[in-house]
Protein backbone atom coordinates (compact mmCIF):
# COMPACT_ATOMS: atom_id res chain seq x y z
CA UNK A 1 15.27 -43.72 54.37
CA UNK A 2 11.88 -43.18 54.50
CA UNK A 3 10.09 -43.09 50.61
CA UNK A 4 7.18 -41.16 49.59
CA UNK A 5 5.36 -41.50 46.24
CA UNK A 6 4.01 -37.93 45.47
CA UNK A 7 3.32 -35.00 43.17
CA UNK A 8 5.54 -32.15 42.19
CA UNK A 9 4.29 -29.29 40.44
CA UNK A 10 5.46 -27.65 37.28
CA UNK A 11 4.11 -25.69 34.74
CA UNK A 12 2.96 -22.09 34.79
CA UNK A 13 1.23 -19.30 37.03
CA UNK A 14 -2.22 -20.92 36.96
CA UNK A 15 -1.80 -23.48 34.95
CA UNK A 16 -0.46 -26.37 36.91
CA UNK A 17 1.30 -30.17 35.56
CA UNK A 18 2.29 -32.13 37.99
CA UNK A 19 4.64 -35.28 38.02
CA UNK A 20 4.07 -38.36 40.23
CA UNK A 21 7.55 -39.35 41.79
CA UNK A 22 9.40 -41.80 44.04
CA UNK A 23 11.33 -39.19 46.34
CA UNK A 24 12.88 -39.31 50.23
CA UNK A 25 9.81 -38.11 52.30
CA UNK A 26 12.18 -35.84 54.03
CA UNK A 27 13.05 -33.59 50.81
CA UNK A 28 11.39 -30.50 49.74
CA UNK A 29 8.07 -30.98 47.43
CA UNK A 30 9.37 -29.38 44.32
CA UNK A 31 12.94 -30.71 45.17
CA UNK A 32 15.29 -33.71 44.49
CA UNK A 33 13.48 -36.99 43.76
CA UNK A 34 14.41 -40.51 42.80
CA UNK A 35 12.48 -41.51 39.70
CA UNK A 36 9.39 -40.34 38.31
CA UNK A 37 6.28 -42.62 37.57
CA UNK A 38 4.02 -40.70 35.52
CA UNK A 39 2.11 -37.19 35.20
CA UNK A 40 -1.10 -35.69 36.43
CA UNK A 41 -2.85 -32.77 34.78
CA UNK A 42 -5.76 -30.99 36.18
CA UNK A 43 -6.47 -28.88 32.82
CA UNK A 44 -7.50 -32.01 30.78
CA UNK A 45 -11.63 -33.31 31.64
CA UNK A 46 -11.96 -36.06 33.80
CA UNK A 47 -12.85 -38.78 31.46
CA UNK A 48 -9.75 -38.07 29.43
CA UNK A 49 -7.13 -40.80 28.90
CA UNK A 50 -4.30 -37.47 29.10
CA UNK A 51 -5.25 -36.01 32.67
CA UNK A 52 -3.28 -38.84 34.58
CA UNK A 53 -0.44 -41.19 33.50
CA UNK A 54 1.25 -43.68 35.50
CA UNK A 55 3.59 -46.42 34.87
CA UNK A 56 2.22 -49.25 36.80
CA UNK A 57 4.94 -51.78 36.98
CA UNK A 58 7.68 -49.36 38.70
CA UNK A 59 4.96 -48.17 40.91
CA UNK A 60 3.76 -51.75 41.92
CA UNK A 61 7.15 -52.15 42.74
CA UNK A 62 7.95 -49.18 45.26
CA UNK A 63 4.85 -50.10 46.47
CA UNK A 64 6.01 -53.77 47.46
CA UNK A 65 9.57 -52.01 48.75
CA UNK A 66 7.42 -49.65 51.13
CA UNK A 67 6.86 -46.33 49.49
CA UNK A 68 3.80 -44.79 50.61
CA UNK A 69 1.75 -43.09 48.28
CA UNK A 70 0.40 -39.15 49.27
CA UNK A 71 -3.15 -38.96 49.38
CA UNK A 72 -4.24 -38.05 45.99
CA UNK A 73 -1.26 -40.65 44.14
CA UNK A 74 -3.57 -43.40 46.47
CA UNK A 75 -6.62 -41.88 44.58
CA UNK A 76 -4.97 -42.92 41.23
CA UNK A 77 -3.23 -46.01 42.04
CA UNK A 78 -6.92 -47.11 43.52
CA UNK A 79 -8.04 -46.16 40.42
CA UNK A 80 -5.39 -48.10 38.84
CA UNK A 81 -5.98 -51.34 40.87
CA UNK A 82 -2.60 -51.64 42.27
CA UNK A 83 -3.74 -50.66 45.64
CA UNK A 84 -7.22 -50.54 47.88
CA UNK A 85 -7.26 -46.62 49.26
CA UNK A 86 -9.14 -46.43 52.26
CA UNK A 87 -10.65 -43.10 52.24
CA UNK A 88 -9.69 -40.82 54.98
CA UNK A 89 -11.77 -38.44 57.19
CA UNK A 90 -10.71 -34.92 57.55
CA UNK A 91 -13.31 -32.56 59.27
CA UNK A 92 -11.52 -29.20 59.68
CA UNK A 93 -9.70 -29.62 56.11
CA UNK A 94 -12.09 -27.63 54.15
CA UNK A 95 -12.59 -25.28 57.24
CA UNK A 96 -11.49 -21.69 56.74
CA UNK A 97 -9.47 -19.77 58.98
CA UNK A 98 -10.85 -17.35 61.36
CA UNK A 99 -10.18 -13.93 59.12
CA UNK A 100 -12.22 -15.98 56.33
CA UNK A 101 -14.94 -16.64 58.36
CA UNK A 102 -15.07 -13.00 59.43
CA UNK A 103 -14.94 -11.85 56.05
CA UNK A 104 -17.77 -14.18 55.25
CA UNK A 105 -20.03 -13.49 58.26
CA UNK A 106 -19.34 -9.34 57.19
CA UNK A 107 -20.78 -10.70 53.40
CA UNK A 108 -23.57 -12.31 54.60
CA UNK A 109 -24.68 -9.81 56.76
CA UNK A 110 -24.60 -7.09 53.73
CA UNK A 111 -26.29 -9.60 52.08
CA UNK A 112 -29.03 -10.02 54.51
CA UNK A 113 -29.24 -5.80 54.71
CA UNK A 114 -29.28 -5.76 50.83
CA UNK A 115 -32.31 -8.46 50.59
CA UNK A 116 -34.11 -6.60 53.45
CA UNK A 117 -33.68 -3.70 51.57
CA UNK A 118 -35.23 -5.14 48.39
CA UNK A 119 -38.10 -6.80 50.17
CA UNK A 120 -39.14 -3.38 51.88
CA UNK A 121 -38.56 -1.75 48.17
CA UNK A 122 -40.89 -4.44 46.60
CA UNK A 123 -43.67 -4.27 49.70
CA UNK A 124 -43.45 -0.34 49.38
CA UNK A 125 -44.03 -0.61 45.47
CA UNK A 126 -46.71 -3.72 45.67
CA UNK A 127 -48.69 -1.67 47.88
CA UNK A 128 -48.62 1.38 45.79
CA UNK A 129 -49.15 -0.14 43.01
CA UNK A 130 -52.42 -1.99 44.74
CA UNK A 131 -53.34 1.03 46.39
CA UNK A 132 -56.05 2.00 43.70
CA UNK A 133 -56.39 -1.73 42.86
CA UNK A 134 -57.82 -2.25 46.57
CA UNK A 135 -59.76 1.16 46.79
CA UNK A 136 -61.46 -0.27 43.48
CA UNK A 137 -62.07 -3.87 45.15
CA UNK A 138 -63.53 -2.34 47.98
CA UNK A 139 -65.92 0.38 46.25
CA UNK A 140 -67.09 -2.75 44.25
CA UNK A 141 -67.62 -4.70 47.43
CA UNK A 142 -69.29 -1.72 49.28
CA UNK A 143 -71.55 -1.30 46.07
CA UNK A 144 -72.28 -4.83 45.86
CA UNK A 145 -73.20 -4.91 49.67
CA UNK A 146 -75.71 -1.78 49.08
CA UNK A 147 -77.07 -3.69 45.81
CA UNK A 148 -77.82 -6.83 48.20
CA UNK A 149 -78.92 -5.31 51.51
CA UNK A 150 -81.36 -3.04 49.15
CA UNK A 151 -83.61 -5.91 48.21
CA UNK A 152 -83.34 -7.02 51.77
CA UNK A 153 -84.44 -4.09 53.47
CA UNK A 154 -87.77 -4.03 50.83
CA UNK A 155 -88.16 -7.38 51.50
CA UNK A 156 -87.89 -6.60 55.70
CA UNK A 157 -90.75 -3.13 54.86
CA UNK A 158 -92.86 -5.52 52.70
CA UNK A 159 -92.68 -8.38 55.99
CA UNK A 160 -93.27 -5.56 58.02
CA UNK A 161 -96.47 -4.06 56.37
CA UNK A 162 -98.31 -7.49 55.88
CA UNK A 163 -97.17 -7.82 59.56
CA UNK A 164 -98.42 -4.80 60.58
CA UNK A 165 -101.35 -5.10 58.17
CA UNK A 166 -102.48 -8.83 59.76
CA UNK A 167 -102.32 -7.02 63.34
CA UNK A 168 -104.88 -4.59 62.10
CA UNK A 169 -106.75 -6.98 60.48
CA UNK A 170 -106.72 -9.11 63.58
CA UNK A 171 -107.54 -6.16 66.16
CA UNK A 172 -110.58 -5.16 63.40
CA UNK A 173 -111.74 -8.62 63.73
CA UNK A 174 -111.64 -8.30 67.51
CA UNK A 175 -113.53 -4.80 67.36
CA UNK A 176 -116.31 -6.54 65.20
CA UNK A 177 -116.70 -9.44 67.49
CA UNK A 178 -116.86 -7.32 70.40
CA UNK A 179 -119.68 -5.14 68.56
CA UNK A 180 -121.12 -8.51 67.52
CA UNK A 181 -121.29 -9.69 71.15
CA UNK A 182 -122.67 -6.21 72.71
CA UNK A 183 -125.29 -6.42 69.54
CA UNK A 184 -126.34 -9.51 70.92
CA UNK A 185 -126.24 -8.41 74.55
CA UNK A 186 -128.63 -5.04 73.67
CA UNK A 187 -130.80 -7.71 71.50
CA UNK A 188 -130.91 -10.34 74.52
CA UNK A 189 -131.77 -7.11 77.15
CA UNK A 190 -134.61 -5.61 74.66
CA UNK A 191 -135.87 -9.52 74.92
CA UNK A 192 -135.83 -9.22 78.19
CA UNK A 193 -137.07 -5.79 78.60
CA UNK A 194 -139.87 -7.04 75.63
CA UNK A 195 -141.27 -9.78 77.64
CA UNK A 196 -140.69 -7.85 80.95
CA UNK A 197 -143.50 -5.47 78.94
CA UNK A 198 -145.37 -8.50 78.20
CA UNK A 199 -145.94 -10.16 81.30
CA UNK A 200 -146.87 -6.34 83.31
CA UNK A 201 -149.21 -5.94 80.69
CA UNK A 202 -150.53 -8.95 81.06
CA UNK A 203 -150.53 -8.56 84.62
CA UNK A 204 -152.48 -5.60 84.53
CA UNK A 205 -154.99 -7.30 81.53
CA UNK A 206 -155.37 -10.25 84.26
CA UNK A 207 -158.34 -8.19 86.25
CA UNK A 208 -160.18 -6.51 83.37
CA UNK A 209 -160.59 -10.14 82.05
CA UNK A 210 -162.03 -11.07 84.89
CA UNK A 211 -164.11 -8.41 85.34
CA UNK A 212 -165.08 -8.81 81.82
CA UNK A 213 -165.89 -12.35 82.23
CA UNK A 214 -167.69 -11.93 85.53
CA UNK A 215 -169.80 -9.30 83.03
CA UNK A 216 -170.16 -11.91 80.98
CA UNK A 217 -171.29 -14.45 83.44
CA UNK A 218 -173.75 -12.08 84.39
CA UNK A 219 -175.06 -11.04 81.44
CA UNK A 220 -177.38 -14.26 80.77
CA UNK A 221 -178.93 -13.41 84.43
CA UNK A 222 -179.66 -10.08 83.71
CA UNK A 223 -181.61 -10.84 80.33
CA UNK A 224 -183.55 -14.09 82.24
CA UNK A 225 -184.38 -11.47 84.74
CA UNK A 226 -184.91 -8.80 81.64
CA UNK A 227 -187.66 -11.38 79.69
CA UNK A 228 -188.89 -12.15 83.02
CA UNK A 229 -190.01 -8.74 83.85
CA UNK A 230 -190.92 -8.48 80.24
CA UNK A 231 -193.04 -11.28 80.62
CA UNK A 232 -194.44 -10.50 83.65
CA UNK A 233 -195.33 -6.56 82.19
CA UNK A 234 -196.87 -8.72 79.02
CA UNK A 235 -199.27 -10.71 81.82
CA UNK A 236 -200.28 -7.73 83.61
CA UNK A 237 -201.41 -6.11 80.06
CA UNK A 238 -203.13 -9.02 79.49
CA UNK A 239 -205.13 -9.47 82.89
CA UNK A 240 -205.29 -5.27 82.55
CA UNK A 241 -207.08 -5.90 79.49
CA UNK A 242 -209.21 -8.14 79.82
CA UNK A 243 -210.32 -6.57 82.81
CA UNK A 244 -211.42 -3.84 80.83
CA UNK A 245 -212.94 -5.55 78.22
CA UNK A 246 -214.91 -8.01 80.54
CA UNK A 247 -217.30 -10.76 80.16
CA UNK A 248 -218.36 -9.47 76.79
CA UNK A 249 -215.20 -8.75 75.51
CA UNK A 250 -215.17 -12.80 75.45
């Protein structure tokens, strides 16, 4: 006969006791057993001296005559000392069955529809809500921009009119030099008109002045021969004279 050291539960509808027994592995869990060890409570804490109680001599010793301890009675006698549980590896025992998993997949969808929902409600409220908030922002802004591009665009005239200022200036300094340069063209072609003047005139003053110096080359012979015929009237009064005056007139 094969033995089996397990629980068997008692108690009421929801709130279980169970009792750790020695029983034939082929009876029923809540049925006939062979002696019982001790008691396990789930109500009391975990720390509590109450929630399991085991009588470690009788269960050392259907231990050493081959009873083999459930699962969870390992747990405890491991916890007791009288035996070294080697924990076990079950992956589909906390799976749920399929109609669970379709109820849960149905869940999370609504879930997912109800938080969708709420996240459209929220954007759809936020942006009401920041409606006027963003119409104010951007008035500011677009006032702020006018503000700053005013002083820019009377700093740009001012640039402009000392640009277009220096251009005049320049093109009246070009206007003056040109004036300045036919100024001195008219002066340099009334030069040369000027001594043009001079040298004709002294071109045509070149033959008087040698006629007049010719004259005045001549004019020394004409007075020797002037006092010559002077002198020689003066000798012919004399010898006239004293022709008439004769030998007495001495």
């Amino acid at each position: 006969m094969a033995l089996a050291i397990r629980l068997t539960r008692g108690g009421a509808k929801k709130r279980p006791v169970y009792r750790i027994v020695v029983a034939d592995s082929r009876a029923a869990r809540d049925g006939r057993f062979i002696e019982k060890l001790g008691t396990y409570n789930p109500l009391f804490a975990k720390d509590s001296p109450d929630r399991v109680t085991l009588d470690s001599e009788r269960a050392a010793y259907w231990l050493s005559v081959g009873a083999q301890p459930s699962d969870r009675v390992a747990r405890f006698l491991d916890a007791a000392g009288l035996m070294q549980r080697t924990a076990s590896v079950n992956a589909k025992k906390g799976e749920p069955g399929e109609k669970a998993k379709e109820r849960a997949e149905v869940k999370a969808n609504k879930a997912a529809e109800a938080a969708e929902a709420e996240a459209e409600a929220k954007v759809a409220v936020a942006a009401a809500v920041a409606a006027p908030v963003a119409a104010a922002v951007v008035a500011a802004v677009v006032t702020d921009a006018v503000a700053e591009e005013a002083p820019v665009a009377e700093v740009a005239a001012v640039e402009e009119a000392v640009v277009e200022e220096a251009v005049v200036e320049e093109a009246s300094v070009q206007e003056a030099v040109v004036e300045e340069a036919s100024v001195q063209e008219a002066v340099v072609e009334e030069a040369s008109v000027q001594e043009a003047g001079v040298e004709e005139a002294v071109a045509e003053d070149a033959p008087v002045a040698a006629t007049v110096d010719s004259a005045a080359d001549e004019a020394p012979v004409a007075d020797s021969v002037e006092s010559a015929s002077s002198d020689a009237a003066v000798a012919d009064s004399v010898e006239t004279v004293d022709e008439t005056a004769g030998p007495d007139a001495v």
